[in-house]
Protein backbone atom coordinates (compact mmCIF):
# COMPACT_ATOMS: atom_id res chain seq x y z
CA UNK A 1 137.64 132.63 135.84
CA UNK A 2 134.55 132.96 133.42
CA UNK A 3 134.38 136.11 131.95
CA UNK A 4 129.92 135.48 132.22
CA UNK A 5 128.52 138.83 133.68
CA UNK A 6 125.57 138.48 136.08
CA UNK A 7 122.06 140.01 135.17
CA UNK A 8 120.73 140.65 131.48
CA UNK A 9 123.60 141.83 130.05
CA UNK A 10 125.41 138.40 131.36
CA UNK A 11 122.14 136.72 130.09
CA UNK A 12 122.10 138.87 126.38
CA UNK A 13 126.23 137.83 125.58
CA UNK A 14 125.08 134.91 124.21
CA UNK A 15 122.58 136.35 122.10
CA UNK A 16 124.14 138.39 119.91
CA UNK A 17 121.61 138.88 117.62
CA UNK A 18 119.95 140.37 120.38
CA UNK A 19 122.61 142.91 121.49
CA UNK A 20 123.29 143.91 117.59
CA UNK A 21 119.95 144.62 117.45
CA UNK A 22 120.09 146.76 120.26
CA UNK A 23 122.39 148.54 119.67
CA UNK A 24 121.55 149.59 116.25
CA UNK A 25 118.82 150.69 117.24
CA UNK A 26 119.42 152.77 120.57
CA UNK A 27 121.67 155.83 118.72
CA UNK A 28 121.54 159.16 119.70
CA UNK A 29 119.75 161.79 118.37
CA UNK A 30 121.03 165.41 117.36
CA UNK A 31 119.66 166.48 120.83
CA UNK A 32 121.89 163.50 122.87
CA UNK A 33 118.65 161.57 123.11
CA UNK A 34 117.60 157.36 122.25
CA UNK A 35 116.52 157.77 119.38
CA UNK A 36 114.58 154.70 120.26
CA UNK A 37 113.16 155.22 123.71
CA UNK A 38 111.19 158.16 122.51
CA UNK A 39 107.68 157.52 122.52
CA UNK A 40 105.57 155.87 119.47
CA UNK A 41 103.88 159.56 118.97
CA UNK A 42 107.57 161.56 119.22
CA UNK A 43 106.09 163.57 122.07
CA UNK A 44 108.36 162.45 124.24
CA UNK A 45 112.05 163.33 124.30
CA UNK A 46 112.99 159.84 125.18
CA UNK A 47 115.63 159.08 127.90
CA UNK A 48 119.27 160.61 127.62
CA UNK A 49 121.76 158.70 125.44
CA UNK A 50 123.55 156.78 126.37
CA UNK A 51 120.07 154.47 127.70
CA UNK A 52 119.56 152.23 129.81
CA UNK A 53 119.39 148.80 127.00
CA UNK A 54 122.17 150.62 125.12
CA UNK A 55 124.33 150.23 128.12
CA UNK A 56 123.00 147.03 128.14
CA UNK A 57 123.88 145.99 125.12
CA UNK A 58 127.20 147.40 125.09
CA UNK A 59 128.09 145.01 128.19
CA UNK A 60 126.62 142.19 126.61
CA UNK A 61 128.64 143.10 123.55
CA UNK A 62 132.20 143.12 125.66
CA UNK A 63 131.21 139.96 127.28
CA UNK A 64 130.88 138.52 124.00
CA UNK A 65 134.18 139.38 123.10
CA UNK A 66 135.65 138.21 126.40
CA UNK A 67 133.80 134.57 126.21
CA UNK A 68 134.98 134.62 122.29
CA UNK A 69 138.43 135.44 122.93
CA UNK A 70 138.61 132.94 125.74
CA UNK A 71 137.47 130.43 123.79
CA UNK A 72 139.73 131.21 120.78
CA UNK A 73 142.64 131.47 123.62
CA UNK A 74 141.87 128.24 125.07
CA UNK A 75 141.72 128.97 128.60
């Protein structure tokens, strides 16, 4: 069985520069918030960590890791 998620983060495994990007980016804050999903102006308090594209990512990342190691493996 192929370890290929469905959706974006199915989509985003193969694009790890994409996903590394990601989640560089979306950190938390000293509040517990995306540190990138806060608006451009700061007013907002941006959406709770973990967000939405750093969840996101993170699957991408693991599916990565599962296509990698099945292709290392063989299977």
């Amino acid at each position: 069985m192929e370890p290929r998620g469905t959706g974006l983060a199915g989509e985003m495994a193969a694009m790890p520069q994409v996903w590394r990007r990601l989640l560089a980016a979306h950190v938390p804050d000293r509040l517990g918030r995306c540190t990138a999903c806060r608006s451009v102006t700061g007013a907002g308090s941006g959406e709770k960590w973990p967000c939405t594209l750093q969840r996101t990512a993170a699957e991408a990342e693991r599916l990565y890791g599962l296509q990698l190691g099945q292709a290392v493996g063989g299977e």
